[in-house]
C-alpha atoms as a PDB file:
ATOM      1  CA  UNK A   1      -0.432   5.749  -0.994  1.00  0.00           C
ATOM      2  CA  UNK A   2       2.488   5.965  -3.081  1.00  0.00           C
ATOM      3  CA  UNK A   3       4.311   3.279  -2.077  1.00  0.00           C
ATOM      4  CA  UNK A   4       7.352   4.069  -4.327  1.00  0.00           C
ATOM      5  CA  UNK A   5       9.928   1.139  -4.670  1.00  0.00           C
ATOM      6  CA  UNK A   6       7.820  -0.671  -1.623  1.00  0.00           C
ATOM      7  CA  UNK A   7      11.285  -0.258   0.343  1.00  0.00           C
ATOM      8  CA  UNK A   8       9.091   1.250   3.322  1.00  0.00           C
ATOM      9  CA  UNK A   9       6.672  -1.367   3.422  1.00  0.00           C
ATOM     10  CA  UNK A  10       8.644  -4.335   3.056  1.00  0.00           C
ATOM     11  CA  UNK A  11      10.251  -2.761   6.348  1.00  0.00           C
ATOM     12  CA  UNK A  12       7.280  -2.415   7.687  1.00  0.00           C
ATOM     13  CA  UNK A  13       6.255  -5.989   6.868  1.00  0.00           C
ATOM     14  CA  UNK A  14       9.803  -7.095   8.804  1.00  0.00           C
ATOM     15  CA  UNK A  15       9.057  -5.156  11.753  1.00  0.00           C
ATOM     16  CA  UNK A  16       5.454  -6.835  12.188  1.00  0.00           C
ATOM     17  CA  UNK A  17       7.079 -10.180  12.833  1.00  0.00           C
ATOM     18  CA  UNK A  18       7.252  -9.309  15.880  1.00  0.00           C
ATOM     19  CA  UNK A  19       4.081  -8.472  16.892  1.00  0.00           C
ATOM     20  CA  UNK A  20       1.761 -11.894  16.296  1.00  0.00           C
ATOM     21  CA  UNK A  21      -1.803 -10.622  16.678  1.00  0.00           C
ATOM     22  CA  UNK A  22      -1.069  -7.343  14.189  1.00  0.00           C
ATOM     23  CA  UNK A  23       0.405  -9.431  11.670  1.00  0.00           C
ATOM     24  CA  UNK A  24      -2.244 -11.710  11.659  1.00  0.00           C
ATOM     25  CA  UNK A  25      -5.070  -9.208  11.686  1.00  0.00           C
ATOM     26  CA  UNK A  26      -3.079  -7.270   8.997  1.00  0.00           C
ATOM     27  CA  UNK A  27      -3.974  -6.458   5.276  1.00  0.00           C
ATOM     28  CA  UNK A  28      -2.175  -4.399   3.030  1.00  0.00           C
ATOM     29  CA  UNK A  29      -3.773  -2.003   0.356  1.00  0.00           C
ATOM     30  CA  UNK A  30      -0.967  -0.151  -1.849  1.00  0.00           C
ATOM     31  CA  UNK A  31      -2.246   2.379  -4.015  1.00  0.00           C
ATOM     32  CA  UNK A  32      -0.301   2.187  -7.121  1.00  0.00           C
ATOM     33  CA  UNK A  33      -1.557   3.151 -11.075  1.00  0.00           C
ATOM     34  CA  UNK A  34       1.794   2.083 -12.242  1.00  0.00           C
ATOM     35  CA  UNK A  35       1.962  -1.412 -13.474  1.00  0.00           C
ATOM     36  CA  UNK A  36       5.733  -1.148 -14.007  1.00  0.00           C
ATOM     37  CA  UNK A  37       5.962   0.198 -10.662  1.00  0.00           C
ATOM     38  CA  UNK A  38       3.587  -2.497  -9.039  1.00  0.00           C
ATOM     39  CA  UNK A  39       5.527  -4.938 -10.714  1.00  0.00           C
ATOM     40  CA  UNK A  40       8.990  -3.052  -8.835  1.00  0.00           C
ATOM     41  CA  UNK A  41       6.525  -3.191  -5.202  1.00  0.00           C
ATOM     42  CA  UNK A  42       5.949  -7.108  -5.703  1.00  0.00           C
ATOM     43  CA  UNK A  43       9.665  -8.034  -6.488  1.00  0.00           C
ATOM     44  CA  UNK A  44      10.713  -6.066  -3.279  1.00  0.00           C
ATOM     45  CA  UNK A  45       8.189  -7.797  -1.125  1.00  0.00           C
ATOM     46  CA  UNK A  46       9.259 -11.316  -2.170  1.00  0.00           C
ATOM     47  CA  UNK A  47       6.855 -12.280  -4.998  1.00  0.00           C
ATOM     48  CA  UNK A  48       7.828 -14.580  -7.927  1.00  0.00           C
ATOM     49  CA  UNK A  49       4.800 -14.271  -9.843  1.00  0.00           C
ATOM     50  CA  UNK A  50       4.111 -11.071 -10.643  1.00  0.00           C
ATOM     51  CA  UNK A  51       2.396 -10.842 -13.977  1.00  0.00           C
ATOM     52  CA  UNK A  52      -1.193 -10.184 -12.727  1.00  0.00           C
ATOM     53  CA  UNK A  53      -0.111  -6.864 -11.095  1.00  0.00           C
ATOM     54  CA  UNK A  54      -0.101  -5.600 -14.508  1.00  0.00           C
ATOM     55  CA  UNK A  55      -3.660  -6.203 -15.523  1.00  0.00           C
ATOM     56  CA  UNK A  56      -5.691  -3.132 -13.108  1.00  0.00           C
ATOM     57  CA  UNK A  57      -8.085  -5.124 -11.582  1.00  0.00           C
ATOM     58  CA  UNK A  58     -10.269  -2.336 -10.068  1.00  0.00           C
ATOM     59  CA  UNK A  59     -10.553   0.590 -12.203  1.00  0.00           C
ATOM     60  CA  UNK A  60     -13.077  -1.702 -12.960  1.00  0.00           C
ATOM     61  CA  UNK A  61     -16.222  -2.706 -12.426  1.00  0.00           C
ATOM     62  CA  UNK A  62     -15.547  -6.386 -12.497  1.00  0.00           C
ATOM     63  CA  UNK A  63     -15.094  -6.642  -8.762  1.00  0.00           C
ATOM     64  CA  UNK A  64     -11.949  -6.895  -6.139  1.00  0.00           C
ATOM     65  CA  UNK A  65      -8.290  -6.179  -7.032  1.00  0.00           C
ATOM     66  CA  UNK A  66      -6.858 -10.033  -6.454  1.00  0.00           C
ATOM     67  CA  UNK A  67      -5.270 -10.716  -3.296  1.00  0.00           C
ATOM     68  CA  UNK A  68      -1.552 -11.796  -2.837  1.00  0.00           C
ATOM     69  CA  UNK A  69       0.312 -12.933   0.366  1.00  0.00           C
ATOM     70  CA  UNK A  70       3.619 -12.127   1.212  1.00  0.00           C
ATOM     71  CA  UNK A  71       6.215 -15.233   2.131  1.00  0.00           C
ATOM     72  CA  UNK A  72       5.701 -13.481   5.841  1.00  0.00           C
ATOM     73  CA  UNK A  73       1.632 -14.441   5.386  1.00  0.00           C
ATOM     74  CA  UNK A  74       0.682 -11.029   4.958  1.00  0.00           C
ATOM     75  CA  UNK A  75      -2.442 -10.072   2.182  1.00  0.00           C
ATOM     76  CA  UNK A  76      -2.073  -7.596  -0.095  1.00  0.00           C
ATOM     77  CA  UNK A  77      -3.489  -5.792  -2.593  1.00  0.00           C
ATOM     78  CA  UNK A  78      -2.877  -2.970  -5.854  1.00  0.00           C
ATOM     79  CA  UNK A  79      -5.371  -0.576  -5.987  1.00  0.00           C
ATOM     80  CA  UNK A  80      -5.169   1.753  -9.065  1.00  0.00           C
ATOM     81  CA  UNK A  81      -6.627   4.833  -7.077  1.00  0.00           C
ATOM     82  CA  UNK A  82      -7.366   5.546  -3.453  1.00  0.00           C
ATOM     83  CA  UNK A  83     -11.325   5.762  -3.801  1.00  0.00           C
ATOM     84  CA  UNK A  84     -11.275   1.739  -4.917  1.00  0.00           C
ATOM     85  CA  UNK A  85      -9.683   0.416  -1.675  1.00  0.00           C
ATOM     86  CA  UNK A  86     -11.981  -0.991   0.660  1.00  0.00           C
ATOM     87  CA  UNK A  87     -13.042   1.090   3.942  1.00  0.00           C
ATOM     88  CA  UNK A  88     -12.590  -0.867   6.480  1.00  0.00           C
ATOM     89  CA  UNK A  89     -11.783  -0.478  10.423  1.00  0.00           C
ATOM     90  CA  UNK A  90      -9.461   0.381  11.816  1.00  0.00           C
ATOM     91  CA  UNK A  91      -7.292   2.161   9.173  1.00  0.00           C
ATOM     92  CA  UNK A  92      -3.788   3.197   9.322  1.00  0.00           C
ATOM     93  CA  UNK A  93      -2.333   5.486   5.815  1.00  0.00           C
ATOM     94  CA  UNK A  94       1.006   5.111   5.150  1.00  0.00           C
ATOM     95  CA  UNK A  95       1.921   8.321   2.572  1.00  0.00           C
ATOM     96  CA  UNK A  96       5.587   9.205   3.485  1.00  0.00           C
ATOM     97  CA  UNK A  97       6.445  11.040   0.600  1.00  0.00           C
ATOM     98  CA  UNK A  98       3.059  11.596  -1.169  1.00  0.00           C
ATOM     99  CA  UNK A  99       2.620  13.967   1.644  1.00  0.00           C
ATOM    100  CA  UNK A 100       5.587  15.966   0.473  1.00  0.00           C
ATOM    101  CA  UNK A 101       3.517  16.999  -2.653  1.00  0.00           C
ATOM    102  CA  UNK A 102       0.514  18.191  -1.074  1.00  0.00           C
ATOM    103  CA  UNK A 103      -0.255  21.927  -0.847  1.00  0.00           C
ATOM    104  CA  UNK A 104       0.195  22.687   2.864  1.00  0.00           C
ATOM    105  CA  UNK A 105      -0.575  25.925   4.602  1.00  0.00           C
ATOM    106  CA  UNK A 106       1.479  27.055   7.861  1.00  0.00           C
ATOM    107  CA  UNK A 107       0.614  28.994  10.225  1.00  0.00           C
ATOM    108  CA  UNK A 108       2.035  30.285  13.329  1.00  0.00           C
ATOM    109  CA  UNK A 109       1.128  31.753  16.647  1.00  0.00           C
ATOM    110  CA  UNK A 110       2.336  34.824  17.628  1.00  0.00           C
ATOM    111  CA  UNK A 111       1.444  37.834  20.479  1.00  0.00           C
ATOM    112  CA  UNK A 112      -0.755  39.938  18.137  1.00  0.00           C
END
């Protein structure tokens, strides 16, 4: 969610190298409304064709954002919103900084 420059995610990407079965069971959904910055995202993870991030895919109803694969073999795919990526098992979200711009409460224990 928010996957800025794609920085994180490309290290991300690197670190799975080294763990065979993950990478291979591994597909990437980045949540991104920004063609421009989809179009930063792709550069940093090593694609040379990068015109069809611009065209939002599924903020429609014409079916599945298209699928791209990293030089590494890894699948991704733009989402335009969060409710349009595909629920499937199991699930990790990455939000680093998104999180940063929620409303949080704190609270905190003490003797009364």
């Amino acid at each position: 969610i928010g996957p800025g420059k794609g920085t994180l995610m490309a290290d991300i990407l690197r670190a799975t190298d080294k763990f065979k079965k993950f990478k291979e069971a591994l597909t990437v959904s980045m949540v991104e409304p920004s063609p421009a910055m989809r179009t930063c995202q792709a550069t940093r993870l090593g694609f040379s064709d990068v015109a069809s991030l611009i065209v939002d895919h599924n903020n429609t109803s014409e079916g599945p954002a298209p699928k791209f694969v990293t030089k590494n073999g890894t699948e991704i795919q733009w989402f335009g919103e969060f409710k349009s990526v595909p629920d499937t098992f199991p699930c990790i979200v990455i939000g680093h900084e998104i999180y940063d711009a929620l409303p949080t409460y704190q609270f905190e224990m003490t003797e009364r």
